[in-house]
Protein backbone atom coordinates (compact mmCIF):
# COMPACT_ATOMS: atom_id res chain seq x y z
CA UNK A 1 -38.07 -24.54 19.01
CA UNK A 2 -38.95 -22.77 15.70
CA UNK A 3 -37.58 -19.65 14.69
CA UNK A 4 -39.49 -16.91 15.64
CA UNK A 5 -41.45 -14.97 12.16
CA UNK A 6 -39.92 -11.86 11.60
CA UNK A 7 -41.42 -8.53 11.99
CA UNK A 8 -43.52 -7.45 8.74
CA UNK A 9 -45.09 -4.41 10.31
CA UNK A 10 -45.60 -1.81 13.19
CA UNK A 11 -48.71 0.60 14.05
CA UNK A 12 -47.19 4.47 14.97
CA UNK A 13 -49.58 6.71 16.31
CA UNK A 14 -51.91 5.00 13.81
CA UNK A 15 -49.84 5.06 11.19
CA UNK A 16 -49.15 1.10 9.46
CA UNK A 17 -45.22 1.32 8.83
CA UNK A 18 -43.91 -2.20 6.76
CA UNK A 19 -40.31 -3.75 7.32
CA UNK A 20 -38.43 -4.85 4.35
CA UNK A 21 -39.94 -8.29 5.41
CA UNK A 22 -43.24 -7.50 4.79
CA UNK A 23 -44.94 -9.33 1.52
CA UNK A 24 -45.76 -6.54 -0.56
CA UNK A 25 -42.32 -4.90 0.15
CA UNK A 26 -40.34 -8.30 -0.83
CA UNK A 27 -42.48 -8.33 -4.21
CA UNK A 28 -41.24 -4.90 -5.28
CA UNK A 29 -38.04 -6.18 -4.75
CA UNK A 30 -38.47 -9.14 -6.48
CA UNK A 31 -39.25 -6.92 -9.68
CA UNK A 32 -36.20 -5.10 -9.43
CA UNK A 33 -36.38 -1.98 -8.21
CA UNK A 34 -33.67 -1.13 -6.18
CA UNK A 35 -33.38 2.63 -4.25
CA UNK A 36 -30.00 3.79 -5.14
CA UNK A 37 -29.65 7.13 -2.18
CA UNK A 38 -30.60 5.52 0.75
CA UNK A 39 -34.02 4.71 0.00
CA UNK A 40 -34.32 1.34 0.83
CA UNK A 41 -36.00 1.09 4.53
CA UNK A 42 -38.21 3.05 7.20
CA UNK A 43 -35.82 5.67 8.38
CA UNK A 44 -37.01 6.19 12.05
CA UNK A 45 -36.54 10.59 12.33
CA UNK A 46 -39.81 10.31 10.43
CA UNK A 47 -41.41 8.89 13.21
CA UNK A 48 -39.92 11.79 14.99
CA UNK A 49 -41.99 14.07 12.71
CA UNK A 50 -45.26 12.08 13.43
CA UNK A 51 -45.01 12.25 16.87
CA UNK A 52 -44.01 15.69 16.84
CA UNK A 53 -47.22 16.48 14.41
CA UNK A 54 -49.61 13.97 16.26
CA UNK A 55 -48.98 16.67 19.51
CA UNK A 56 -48.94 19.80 18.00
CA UNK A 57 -51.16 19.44 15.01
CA UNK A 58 -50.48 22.69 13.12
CA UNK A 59 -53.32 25.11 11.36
CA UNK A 60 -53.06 25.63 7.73
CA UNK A 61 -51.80 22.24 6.37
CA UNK A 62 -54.13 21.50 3.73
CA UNK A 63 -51.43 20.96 1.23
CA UNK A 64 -47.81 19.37 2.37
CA UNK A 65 -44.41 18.45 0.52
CA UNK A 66 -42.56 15.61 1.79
CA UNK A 67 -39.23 16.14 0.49
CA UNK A 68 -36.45 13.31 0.13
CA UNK A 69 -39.55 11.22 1.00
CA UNK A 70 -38.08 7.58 0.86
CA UNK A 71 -41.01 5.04 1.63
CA UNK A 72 -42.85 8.26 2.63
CA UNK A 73 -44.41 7.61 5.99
CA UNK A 74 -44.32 11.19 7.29
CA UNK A 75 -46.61 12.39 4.36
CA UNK A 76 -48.56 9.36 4.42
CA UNK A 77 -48.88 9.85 7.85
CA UNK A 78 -50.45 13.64 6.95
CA UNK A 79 -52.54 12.49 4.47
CA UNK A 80 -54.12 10.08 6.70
CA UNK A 81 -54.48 11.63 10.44
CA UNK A 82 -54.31 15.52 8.75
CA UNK A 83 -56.45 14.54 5.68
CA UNK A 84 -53.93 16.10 4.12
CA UNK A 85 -52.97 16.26 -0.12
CA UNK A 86 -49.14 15.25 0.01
CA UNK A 87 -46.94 16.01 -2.93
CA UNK A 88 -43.72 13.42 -2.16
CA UNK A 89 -40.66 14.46 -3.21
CA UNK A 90 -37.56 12.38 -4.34
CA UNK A 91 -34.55 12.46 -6.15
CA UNK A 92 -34.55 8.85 -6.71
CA UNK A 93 -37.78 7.74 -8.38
CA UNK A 94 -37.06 3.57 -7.69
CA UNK A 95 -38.58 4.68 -4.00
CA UNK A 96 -41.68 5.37 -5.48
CA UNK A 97 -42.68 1.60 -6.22
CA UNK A 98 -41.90 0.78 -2.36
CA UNK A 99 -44.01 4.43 -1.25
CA UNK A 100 -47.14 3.56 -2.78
CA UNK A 101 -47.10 0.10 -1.08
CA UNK A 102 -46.92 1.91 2.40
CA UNK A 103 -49.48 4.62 0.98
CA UNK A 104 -52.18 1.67 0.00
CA UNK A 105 -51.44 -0.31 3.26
CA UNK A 106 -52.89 2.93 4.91
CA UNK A 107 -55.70 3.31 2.59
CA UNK A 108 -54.15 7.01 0.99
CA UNK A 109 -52.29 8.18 -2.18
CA UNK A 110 -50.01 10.68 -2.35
CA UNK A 111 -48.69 12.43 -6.12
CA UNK A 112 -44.87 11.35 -5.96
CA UNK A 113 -42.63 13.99 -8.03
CA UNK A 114 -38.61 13.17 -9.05
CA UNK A 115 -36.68 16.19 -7.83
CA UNK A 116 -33.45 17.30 -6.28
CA UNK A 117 -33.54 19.94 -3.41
CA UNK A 118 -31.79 22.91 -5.84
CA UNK A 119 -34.85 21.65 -8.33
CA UNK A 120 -37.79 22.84 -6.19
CA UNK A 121 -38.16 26.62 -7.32
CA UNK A 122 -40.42 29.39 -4.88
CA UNK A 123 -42.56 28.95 -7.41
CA UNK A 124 -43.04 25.22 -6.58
CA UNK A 125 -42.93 25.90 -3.15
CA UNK A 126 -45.59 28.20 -3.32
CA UNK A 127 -48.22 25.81 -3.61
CA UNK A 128 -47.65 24.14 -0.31
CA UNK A 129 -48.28 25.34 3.48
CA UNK A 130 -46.05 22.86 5.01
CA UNK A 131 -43.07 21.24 4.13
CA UNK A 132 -41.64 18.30 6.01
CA UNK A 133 -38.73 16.17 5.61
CA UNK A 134 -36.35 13.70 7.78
CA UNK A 135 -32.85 12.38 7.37
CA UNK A 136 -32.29 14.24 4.40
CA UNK A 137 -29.16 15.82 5.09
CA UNK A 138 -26.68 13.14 6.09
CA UNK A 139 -23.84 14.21 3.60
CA UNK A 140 -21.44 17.19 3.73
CA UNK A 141 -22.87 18.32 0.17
CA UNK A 142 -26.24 18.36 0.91
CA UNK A 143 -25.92 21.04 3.52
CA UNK A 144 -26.09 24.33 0.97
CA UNK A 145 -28.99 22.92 -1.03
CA UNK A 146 -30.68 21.72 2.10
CA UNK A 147 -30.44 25.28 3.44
CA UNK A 148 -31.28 27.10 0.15
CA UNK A 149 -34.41 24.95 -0.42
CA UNK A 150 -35.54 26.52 3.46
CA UNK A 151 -34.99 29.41 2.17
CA UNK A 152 -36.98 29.40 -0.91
CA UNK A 153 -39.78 27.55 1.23
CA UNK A 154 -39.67 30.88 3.75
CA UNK A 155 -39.64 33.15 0.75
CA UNK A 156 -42.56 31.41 -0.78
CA UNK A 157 -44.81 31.95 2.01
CA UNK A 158 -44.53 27.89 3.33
CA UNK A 159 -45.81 28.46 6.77
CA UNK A 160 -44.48 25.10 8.70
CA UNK A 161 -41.48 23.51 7.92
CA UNK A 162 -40.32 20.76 9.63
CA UNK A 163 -36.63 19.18 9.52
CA UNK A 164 -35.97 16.03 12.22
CA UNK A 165 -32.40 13.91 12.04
CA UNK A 166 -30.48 12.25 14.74
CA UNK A 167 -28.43 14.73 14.99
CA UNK A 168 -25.70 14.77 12.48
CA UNK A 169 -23.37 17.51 12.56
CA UNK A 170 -24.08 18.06 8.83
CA UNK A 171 -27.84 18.14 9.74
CA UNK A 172 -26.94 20.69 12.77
CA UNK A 173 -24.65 22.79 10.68
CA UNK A 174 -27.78 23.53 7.82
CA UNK A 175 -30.51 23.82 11.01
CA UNK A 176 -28.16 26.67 12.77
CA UNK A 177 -27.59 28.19 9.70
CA UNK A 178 -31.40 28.62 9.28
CA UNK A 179 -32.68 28.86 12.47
CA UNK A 180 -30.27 32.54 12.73
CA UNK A 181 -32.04 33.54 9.56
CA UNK A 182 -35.49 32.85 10.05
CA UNK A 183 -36.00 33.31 13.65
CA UNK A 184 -36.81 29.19 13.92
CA UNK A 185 -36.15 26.46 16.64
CA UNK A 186 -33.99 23.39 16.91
CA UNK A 187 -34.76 21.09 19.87
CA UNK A 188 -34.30 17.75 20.87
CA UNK A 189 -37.54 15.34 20.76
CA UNK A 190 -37.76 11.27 21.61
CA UNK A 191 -40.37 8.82 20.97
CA UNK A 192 -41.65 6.02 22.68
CA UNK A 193 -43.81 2.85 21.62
CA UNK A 194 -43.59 0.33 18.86
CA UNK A 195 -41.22 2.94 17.29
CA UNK A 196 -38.31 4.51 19.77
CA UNK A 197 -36.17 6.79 17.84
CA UNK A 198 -34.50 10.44 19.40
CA UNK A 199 -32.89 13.30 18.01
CA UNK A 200 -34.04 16.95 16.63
CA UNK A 201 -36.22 18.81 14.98
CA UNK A 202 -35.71 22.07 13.10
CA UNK A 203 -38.99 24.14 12.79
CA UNK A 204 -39.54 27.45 11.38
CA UNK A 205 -43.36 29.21 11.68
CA UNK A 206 -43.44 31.37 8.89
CA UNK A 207 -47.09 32.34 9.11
């Protein structure tokens, strides 16, 4: 018996999500660009987002920031299914090369910025009405300019933001924190289907 092909992509609540198998991912790879912060596969709390989004579809999200984007999927995901413009944010610009493959696969483009979390002032913020991110907060150091980029999201008038992890207690120390200040909610949420991922989502309606 032959080896079975591997995997090269999954559909997600009509979203097409690649493996690192998949051609047009190997090719990037191939020309040497390399994620250096953890930017280097599908990480599956986005698919928490998407599933979260695909049931409650929020009002007002003409214009949404995917920050510590990676490949990018949730604000591909909004730009396809909310015909949304996405701004996606990273730190690390070598995941932009791997983003736009998983953008054109789903026939969208999103405008990919380099930025840290400190770097994104209220007056950046302002532009947006929802701000969503996953697995972005995974290190002890990243939980005071993971909170202070909320913040500056609330005080620019963002009106969703949207946080999902697996639950790490760095990710549930910078969620409490913010939750207390701007009256938001942290619960649990699971997915089922071609992707099964669980964990929480932080979400603060600031409209």
């Amino acid at each position: 018996m032959g080896r079975s092909k591997p995997t090269v992509a999954r559909t997600f609540r009509g979203v097409t999500i690649p493996t690192s198998s998949h051609p047009n991912i190997r090719r990037v790879r191939r020309q040497g660009t390399v994620p250096s912060i953890h930017g280097n596969k599908f990480w599956k709390s986005s698919a928490l987002l998407i599933d979260y989004l695909k049931k409650h579809p929020p009002e007002n999200c003409q214009r949404v920031i995917d920050v510590g984007c990676g490949w990018g999927i949730g604000g591909i995901w909004c730009a396809k299914k909310l015909d949304a413009k996405v701004t996606s944010v990273d730190a690390d610009p070598d995941v932009f090369p791997y983003l736009d493959e998983v953008a054109a696969l789903n026939g969208v483009k999103t405008k990919t910025v380099a930025r840290r979390f400190e770097q994104l002032t209220v007056k950046d913020l302002k532009k947006y009405d929802m701000l969503i991110a996953a697995d972005i907060c995974f290190w002890d150091e990243l939980v005071k300019p993971v909170t202070n980029m909320v913040n500056r999201a609330v005080k620019a008038g963002v009106k969703h933001i949207y946080i999902a992890d697996p639950e790490r207690s760095t990710f549930l120390e910078m969620a409490e924190r913010c939750v207390d200040k701007h009256c938001g909610d942290l619960f649990e949420w699971k997915t089922r289907g071609s992707v099964e991922a669980r964990g929480a989502i932080m979400a603060i309606e600031n409209a």
